[in-house]
C-alpha atoms as a PDB file:
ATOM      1  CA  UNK A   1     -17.834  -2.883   5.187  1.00  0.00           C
ATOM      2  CA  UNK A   2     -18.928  -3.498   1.438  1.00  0.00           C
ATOM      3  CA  UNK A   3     -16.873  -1.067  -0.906  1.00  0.00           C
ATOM      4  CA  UNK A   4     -20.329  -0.615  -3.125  1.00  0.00           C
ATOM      5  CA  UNK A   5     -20.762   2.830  -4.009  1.00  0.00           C
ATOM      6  CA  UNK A   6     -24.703   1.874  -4.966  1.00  0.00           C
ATOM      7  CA  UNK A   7     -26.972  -0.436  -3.546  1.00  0.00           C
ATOM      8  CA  UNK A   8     -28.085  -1.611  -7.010  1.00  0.00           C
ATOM      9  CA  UNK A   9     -24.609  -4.179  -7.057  1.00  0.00           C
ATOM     10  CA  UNK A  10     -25.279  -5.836  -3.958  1.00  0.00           C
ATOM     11  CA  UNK A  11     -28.424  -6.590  -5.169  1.00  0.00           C
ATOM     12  CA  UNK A  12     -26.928  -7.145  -9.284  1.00  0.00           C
ATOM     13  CA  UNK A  13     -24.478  -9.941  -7.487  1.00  0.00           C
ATOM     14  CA  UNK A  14     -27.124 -11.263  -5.252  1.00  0.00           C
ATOM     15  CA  UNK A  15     -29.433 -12.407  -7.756  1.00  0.00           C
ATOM     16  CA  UNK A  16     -27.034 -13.861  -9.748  1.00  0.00           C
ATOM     17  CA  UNK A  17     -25.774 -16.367  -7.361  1.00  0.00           C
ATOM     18  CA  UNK A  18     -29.147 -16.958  -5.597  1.00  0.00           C
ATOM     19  CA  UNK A  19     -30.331 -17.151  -9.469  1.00  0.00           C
ATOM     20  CA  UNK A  20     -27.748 -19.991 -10.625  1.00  0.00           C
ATOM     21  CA  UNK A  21     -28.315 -21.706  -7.716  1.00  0.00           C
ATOM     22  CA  UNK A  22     -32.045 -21.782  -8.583  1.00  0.00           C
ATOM     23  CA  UNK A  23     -32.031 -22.284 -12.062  1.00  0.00           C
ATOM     24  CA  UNK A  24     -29.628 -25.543 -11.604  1.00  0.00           C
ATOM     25  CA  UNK A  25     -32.214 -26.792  -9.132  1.00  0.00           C
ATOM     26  CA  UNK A  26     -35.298 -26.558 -11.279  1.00  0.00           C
ATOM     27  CA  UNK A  27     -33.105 -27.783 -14.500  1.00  0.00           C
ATOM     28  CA  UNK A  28     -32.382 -31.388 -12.116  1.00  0.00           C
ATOM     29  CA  UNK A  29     -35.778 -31.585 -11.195  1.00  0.00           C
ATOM     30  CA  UNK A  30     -37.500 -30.711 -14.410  1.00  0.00           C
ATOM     31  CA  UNK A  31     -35.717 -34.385 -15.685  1.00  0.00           C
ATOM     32  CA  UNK A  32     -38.103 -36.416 -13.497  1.00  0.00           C
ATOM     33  CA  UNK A  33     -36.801 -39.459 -15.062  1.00  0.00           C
ATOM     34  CA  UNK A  34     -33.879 -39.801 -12.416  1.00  0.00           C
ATOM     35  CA  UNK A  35     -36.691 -40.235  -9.631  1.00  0.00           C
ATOM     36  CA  UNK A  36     -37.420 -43.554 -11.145  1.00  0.00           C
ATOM     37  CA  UNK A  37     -36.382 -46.477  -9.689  1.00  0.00           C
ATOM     38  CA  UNK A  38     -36.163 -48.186 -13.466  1.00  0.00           C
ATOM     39  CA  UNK A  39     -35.112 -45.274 -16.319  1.00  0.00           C
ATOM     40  CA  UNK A  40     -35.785 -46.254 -19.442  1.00  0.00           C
ATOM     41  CA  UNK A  41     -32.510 -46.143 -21.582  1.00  0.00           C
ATOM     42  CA  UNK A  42     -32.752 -43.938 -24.659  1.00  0.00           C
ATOM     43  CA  UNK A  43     -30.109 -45.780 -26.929  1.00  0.00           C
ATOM     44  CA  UNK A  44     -28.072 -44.046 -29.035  1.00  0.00           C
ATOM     45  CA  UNK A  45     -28.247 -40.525 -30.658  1.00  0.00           C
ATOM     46  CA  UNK A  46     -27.368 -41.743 -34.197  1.00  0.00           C
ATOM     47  CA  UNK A  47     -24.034 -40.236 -34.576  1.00  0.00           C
ATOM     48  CA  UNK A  48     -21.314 -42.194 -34.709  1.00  0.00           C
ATOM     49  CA  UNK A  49     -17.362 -41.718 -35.166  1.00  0.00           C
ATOM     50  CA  UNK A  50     -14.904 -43.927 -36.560  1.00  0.00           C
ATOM     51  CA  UNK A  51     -16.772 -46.676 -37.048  1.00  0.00           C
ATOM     52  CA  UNK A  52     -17.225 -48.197 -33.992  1.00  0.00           C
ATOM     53  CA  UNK A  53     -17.181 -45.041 -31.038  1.00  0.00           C
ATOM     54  CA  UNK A  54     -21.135 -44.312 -30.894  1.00  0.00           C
ATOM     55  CA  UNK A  55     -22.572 -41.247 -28.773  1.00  0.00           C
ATOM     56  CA  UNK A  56     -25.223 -42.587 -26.780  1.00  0.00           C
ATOM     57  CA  UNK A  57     -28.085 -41.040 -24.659  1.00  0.00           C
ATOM     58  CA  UNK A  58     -28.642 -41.851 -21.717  1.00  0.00           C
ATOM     59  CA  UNK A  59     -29.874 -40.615 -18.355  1.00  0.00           C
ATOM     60  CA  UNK A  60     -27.450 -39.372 -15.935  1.00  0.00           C
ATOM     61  CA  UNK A  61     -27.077 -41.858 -13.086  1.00  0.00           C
ATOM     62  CA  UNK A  62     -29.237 -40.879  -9.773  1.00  0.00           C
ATOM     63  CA  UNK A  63     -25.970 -40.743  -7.997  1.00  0.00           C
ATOM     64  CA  UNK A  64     -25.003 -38.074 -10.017  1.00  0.00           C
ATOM     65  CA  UNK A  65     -28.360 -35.879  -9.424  1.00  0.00           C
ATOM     66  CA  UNK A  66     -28.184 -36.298  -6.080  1.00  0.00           C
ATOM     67  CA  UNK A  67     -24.526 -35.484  -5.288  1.00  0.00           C
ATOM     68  CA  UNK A  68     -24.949 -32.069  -7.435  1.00  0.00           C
ATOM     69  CA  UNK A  69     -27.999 -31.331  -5.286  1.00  0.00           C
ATOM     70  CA  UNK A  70     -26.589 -31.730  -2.569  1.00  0.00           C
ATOM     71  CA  UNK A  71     -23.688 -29.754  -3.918  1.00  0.00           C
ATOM     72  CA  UNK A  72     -26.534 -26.412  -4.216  1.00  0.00           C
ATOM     73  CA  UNK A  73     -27.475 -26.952  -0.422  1.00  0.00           C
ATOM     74  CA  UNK A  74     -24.211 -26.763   0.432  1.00  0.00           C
ATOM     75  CA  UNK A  75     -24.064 -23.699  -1.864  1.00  0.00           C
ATOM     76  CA  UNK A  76     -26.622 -22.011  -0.141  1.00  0.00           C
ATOM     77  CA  UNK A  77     -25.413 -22.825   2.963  1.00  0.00           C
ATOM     78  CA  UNK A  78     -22.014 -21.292   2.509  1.00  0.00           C
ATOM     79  CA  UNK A  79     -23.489 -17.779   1.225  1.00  0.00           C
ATOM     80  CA  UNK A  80     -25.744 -17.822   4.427  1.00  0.00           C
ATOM     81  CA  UNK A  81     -22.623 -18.063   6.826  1.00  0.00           C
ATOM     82  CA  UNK A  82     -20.039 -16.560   4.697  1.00  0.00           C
ATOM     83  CA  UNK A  83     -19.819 -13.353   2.396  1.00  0.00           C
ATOM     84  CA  UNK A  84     -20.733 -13.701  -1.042  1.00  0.00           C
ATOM     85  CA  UNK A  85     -24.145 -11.967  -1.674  1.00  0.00           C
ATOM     86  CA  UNK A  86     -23.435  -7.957  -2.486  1.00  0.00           C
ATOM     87  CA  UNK A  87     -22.760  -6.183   0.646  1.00  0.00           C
ATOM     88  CA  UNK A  88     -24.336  -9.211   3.171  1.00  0.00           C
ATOM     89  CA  UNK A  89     -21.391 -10.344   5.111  1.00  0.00           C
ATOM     90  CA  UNK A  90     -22.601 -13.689   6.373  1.00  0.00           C
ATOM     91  CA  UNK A  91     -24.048 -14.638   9.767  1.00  0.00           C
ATOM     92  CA  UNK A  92     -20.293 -15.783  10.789  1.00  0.00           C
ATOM     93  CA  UNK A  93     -19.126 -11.974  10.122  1.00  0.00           C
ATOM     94  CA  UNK A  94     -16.358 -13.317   8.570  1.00  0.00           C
ATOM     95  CA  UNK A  95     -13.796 -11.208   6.445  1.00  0.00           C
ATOM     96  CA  UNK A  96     -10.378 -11.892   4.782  1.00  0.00           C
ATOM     97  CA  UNK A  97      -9.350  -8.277   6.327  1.00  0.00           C
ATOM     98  CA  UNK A  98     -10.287 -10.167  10.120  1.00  0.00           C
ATOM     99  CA  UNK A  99      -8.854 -13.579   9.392  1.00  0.00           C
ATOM    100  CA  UNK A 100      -5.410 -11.605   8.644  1.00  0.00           C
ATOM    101  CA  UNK A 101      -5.162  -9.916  11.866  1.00  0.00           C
ATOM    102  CA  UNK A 102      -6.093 -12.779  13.584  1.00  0.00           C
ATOM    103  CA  UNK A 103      -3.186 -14.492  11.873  1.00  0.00           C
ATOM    104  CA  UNK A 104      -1.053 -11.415  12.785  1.00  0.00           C
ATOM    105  CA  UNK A 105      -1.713 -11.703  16.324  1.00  0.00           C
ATOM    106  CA  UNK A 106      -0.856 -15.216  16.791  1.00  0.00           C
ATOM    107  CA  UNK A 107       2.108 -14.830  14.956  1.00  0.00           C
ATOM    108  CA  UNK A 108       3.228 -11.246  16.891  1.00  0.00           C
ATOM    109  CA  UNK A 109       2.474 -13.500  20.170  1.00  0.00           C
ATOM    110  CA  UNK A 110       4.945 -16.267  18.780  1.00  0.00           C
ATOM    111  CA  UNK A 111       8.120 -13.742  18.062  1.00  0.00           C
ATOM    112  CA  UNK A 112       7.125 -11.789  21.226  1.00  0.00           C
ATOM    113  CA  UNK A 113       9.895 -13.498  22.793  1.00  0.00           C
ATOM    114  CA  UNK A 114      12.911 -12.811  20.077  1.00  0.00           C
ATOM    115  CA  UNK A 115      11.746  -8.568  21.107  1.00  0.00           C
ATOM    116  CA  UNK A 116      11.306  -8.777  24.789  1.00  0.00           C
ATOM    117  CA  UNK A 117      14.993  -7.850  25.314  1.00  0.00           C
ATOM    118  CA  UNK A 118      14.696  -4.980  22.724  1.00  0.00           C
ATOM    119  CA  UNK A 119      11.851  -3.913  24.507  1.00  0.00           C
ATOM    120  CA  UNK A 120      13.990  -1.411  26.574  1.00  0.00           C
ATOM    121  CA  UNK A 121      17.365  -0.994  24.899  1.00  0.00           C
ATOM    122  CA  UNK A 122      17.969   2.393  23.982  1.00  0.00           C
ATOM    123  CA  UNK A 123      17.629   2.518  19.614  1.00  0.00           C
ATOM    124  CA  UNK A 124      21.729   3.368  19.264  1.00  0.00           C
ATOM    125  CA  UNK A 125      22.839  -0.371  20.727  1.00  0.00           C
ATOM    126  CA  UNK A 126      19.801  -1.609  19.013  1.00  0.00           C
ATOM    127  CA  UNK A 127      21.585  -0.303  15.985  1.00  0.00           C
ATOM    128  CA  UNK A 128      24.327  -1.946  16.602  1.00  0.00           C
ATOM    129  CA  UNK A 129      23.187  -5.723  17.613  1.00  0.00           C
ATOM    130  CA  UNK A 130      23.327  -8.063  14.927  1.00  0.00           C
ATOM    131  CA  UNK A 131      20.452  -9.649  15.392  1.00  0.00           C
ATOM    132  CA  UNK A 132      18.475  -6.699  15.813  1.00  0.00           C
ATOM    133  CA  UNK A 133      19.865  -5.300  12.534  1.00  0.00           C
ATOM    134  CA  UNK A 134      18.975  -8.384  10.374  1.00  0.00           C
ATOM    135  CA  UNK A 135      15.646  -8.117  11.616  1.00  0.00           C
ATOM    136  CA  UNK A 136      15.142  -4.745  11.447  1.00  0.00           C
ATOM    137  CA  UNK A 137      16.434  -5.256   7.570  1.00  0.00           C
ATOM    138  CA  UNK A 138      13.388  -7.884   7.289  1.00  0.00           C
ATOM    139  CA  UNK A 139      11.150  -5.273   7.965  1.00  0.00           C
ATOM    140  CA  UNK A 140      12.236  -2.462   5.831  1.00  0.00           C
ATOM    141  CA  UNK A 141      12.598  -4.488   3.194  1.00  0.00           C
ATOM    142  CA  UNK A 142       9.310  -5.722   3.651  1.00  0.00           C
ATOM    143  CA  UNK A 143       7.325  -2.389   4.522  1.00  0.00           C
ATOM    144  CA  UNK A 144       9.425   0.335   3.132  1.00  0.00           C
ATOM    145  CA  UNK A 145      11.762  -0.445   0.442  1.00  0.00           C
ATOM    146  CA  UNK A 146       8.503  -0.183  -2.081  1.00  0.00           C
ATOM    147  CA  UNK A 147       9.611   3.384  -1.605  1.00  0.00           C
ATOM    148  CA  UNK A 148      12.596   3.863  -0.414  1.00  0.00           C
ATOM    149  CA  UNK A 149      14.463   1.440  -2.484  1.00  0.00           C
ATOM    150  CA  UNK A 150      16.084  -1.999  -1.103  1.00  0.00           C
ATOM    151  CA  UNK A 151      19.044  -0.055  -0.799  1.00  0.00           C
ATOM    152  CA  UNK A 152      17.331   2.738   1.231  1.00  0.00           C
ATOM    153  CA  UNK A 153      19.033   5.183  -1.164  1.00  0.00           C
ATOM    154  CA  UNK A 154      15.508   6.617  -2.056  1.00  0.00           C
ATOM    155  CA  UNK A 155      14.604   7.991  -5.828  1.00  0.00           C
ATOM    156  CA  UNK A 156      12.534  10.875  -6.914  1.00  0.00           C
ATOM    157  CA  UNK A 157      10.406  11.796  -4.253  1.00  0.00           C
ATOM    158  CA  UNK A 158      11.592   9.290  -1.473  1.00  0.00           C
ATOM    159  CA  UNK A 159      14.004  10.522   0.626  1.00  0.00           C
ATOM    160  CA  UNK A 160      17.837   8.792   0.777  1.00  0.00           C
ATOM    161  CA  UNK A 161      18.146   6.905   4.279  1.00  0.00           C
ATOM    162  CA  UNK A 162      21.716   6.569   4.363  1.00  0.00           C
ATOM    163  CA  UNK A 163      23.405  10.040   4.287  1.00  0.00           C
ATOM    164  CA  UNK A 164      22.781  12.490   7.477  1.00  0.00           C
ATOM    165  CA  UNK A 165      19.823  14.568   5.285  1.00  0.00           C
ATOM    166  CA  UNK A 166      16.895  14.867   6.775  1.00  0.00           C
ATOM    167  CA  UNK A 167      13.498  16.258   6.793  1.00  0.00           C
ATOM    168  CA  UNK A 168      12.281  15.843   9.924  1.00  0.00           C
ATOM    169  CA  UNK A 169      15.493  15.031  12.135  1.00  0.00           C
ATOM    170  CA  UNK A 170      17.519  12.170  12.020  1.00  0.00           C
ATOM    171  CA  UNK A 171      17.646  11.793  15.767  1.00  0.00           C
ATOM    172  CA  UNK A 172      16.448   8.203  16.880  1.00  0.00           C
ATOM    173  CA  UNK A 173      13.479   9.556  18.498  1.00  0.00           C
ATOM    174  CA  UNK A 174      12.243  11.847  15.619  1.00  0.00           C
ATOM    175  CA  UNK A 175      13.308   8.709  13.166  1.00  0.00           C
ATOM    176  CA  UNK A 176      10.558   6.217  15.512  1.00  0.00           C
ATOM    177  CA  UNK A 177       8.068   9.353  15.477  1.00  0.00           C
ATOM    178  CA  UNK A 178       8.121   9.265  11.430  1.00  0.00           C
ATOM    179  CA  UNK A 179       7.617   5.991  11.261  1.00  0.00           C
ATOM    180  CA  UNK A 180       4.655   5.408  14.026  1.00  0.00           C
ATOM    181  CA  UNK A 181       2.701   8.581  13.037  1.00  0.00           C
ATOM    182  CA  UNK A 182       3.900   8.735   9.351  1.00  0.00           C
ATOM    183  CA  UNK A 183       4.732  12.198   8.449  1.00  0.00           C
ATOM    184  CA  UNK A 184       2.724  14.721   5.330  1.00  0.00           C
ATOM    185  CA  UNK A 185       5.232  17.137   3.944  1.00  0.00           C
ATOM    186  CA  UNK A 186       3.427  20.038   2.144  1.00  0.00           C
ATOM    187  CA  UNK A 187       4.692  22.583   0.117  1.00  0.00           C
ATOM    188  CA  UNK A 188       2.055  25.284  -1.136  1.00  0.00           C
ATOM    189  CA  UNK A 189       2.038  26.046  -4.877  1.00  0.00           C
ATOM    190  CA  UNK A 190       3.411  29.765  -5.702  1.00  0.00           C
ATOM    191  CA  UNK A 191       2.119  30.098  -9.305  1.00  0.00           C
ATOM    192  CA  UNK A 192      -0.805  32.334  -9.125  1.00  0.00           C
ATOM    193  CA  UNK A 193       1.395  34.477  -6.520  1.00  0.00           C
ATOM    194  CA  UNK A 194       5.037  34.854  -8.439  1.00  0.00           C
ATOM    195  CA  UNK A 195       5.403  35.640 -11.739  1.00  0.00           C
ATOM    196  CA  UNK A 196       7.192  33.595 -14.377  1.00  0.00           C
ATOM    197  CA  UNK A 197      10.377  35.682 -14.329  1.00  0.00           C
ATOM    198  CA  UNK A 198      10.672  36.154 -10.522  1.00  0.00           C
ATOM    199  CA  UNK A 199      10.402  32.315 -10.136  1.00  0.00           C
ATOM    200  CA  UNK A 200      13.318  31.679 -12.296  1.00  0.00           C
ATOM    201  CA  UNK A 201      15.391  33.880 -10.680  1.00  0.00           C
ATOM    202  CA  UNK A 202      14.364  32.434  -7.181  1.00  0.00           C
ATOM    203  CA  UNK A 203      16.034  29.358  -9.315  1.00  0.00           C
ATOM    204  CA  UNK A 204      18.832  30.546  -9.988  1.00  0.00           C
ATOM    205  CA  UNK A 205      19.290  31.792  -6.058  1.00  0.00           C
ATOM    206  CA  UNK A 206      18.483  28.045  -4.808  1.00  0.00           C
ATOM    207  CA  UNK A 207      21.005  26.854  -6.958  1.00  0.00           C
ATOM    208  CA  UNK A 208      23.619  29.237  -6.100  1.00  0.00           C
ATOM    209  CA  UNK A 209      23.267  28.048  -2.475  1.00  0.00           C
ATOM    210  CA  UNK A 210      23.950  24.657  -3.808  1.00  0.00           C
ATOM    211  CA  UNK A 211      26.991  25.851  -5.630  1.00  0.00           C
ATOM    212  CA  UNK A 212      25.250  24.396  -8.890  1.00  0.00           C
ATOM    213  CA  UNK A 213      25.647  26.624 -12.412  1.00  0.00           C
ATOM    214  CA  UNK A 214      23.310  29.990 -11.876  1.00  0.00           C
ATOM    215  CA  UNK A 215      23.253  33.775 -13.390  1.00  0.00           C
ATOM    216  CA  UNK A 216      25.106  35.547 -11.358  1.00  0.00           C
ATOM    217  CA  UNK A 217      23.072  38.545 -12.483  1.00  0.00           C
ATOM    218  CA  UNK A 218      19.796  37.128 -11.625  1.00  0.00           C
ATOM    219  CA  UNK A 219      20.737  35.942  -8.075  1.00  0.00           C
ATOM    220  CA  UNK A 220      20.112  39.399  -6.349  1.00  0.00           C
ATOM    221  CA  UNK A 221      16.653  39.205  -7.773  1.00  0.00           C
ATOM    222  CA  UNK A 222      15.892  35.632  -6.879  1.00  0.00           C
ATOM    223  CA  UNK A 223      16.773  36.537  -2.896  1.00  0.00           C
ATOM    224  CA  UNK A 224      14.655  39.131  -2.619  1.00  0.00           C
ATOM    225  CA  UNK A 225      12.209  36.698  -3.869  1.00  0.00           C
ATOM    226  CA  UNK A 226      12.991  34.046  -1.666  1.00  0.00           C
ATOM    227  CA  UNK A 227      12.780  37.027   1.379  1.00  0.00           C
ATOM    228  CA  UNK A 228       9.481  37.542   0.689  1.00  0.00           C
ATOM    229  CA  UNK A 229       8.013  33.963  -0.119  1.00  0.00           C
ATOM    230  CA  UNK A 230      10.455  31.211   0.872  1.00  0.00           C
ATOM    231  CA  UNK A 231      12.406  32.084   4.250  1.00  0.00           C
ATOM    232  CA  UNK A 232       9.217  31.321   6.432  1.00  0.00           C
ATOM    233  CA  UNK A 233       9.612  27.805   6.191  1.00  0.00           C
ATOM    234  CA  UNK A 234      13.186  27.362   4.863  1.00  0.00           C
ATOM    235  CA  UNK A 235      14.547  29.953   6.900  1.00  0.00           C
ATOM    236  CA  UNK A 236      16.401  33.275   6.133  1.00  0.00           C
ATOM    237  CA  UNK A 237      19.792  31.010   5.972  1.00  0.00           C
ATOM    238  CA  UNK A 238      17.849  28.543   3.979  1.00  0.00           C
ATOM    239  CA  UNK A 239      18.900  25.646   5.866  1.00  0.00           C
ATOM    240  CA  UNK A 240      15.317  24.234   6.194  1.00  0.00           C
ATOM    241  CA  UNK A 241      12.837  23.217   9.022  1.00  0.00           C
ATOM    242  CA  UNK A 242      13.248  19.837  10.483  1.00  0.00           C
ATOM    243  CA  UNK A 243       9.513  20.756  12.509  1.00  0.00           C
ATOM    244  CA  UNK A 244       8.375  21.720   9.049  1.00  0.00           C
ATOM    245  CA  UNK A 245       9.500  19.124   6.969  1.00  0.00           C
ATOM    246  CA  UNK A 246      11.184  21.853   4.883  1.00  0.00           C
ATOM    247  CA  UNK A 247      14.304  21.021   3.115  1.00  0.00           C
ATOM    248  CA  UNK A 248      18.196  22.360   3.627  1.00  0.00           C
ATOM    249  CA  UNK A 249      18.453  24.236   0.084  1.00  0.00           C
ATOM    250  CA  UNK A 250      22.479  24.831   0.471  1.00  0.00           C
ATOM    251  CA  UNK A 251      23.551  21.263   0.537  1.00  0.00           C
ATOM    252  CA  UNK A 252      23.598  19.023  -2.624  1.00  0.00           C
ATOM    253  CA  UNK A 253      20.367  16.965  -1.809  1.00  0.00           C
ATOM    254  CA  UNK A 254      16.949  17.307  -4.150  1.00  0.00           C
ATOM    255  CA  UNK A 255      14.469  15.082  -3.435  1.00  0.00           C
ATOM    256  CA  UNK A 256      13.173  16.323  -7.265  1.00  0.00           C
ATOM    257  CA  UNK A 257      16.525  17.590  -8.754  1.00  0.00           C
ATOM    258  CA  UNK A 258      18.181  20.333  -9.012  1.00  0.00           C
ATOM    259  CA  UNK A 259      17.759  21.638 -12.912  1.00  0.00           C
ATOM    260  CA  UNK A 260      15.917  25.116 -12.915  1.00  0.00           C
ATOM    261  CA  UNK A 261      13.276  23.597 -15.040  1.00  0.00           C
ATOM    262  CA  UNK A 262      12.546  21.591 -11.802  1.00  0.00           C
ATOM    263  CA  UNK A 263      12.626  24.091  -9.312  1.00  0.00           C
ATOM    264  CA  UNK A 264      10.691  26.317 -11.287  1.00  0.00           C
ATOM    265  CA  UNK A 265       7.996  23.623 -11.566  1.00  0.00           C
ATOM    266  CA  UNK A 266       8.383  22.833  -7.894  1.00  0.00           C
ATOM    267  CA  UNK A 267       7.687  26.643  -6.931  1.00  0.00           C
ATOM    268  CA  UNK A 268       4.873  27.085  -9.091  1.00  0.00           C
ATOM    269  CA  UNK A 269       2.898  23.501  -8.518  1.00  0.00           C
ATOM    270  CA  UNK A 270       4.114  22.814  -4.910  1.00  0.00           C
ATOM    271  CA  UNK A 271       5.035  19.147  -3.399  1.00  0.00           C
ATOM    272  CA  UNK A 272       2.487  17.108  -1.784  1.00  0.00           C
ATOM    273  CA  UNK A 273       4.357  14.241  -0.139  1.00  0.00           C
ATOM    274  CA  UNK A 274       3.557  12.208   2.692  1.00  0.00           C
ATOM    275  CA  UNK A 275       4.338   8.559   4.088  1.00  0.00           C
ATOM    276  CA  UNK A 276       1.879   6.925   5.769  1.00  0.00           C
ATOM    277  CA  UNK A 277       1.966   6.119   9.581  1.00  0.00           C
ATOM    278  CA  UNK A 278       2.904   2.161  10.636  1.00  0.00           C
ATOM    279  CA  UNK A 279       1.194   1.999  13.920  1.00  0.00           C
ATOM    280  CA  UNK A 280      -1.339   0.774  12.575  1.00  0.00           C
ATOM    281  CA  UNK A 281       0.416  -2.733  11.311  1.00  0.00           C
ATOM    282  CA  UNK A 282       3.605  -3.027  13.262  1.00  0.00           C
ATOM    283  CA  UNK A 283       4.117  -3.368  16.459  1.00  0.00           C
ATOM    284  CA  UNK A 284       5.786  -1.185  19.127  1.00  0.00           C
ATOM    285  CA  UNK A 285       8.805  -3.756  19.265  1.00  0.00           C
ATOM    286  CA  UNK A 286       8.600  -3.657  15.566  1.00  0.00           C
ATOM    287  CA  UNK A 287       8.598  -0.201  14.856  1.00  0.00           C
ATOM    288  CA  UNK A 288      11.527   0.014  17.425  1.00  0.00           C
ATOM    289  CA  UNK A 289      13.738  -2.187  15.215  1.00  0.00           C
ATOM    290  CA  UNK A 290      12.816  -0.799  12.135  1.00  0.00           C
ATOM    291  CA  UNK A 291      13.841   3.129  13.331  1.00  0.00           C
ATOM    292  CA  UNK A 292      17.177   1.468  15.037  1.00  0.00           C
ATOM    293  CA  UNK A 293      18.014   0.212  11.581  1.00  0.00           C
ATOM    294  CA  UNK A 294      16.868   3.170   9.342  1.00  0.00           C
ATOM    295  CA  UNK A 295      19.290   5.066  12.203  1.00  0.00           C
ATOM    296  CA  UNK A 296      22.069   2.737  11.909  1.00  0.00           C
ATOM    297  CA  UNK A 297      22.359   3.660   8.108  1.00  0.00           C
ATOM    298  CA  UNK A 298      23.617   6.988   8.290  1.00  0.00           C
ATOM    299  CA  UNK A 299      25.714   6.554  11.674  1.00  0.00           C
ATOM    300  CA  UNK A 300      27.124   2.945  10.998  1.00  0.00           C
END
């Protein structure tokens, strides 16, 4: 489908193709001097450099016409079958996006072979095959690390893949159900709700849990605060929500740091994170491999 968000470029492109095309054909055929079978040579133009190197000015040689002629039907041939005027795709249908998952298939049906025997191995002793595990590397590096780092350690935002943290489980099953259905952690903004002082002492709470710095005189304050607004998706032990996506707040992991400034901003703004699902681009096998190695990295 064309990406055109007005008619009026399909039609802008379309006329300037069709146009050039055009406008080179009438500019060979308004010098009717190359239909001649004898073309009168003009000579030379006057100007002449060093002497002896003189600019002449002739016809250009029938050959020539022709060939680049010949070179606009074939021009107007190609946009015909293949895409190139505004939003007509060609009377092949062709697209890059199609060519590239017809290239996909043939090479899936190729490798098929090297993850028939993973087909059915449970994802532990997938984990642990060495094959398996430099393949499964292959693909993280090559669909996830853009996030999650080469190392899989994560950064702001991007959760760490190799400690025993984890959002939505770390069991191999809820691991292969993040990565085939992708997963869209929300958190809802508090701003408008809890006032400026209330959400720094909720602060100061979190990061007591944490055993980070905190008032101790403020803490009191920030759990009736979290009571009220926090403990129906973290929990009343604040441990978090693996069917939620909600963090463990009494460990030592921040996905956006742990400085009240941060958590302050967090409560107020919210989090809006999600990772988008790979079904759509891997393969069963593939995504299989991929969750067996993402596993294997926090239970080597």
């Amino acid at each position: 489908m064309s990406d055109f968000f007005t008619s009026f470029w399909s039609y802008y492109i379309s006329v300037i193709a069709l146009g050039g095309i055009v406008w080179c054909v009438y500019l060979l055929f308004s010098q009717w001097q190359w239909l001649k079978r004898d073309v009168e040579v003009k000579g030379n133009t006057g100007h002449v450099w060093d002497e002896d190197l003189t600019e002449l000015n002739n016809p250009v040689p029938r050959w020539w016409t022709v060939f680049y002629l010949l070179l606009c039907v074939f021009a107007l041939g190609y946009l015909a079958l293949y895409p190139g005027l505004g939003s007509f795709q060609g009377t092949l249908g062709f697209t890059a996006g199609k060519q590239v998952l017809e290239e996909q298939a043939v090479l899936n049906a190729q490798i098929e072979p090297v993850y028939a025997r993973f087909r059915e191995m449970p994802i532990p002793d997938i984990a642990h095959d060495d094959q398996a595990r430099d393949i499964g590397q292959r693909l993280f590096l090559n669909n996830c690390a853009q996030c999650h780092g080469s190392d899989a350690k994560g950064g702001r935002g991007f959760p760490n893949l190799t400690d025993t943290d984890w959002l939505w489980g770390g069991e191999p099953e809820q691991i292969l159900e993040t990565i085939t259905k992708g997963r869209h952690g929300v958190m809802p903004p508090w701003g408008a709700v809890i006032k400026p002082e209330d959400a720094s002492a909720i602060a100061q709470y979190v990061r007591s849990l944490s055993g980070l710095a905190h008032d101790p005189l403020r803490v009191n304050a920030g759990k009736r605060g979290f009571d009220t607004y926090c403990v129906a998706c973290h929990g009343a032990d604040a441990k978090g929500n693996t069917l939620l996506g909600a963090p463990n707040l009494t460990d030592d992991v921040w996905l956006y740091g742990s400085s009240e400034a941060t958590i302050i901003e967090t409560i107020n703004n919210g989090r809006d994170n999600q990772m988008p699902a790979q079904e759509n681009h891997l393969t069963p096998e593939q995504i299989r491999l991929l969750a067996a190695w993402v596993w294997g990295q926090s239970n080597p």
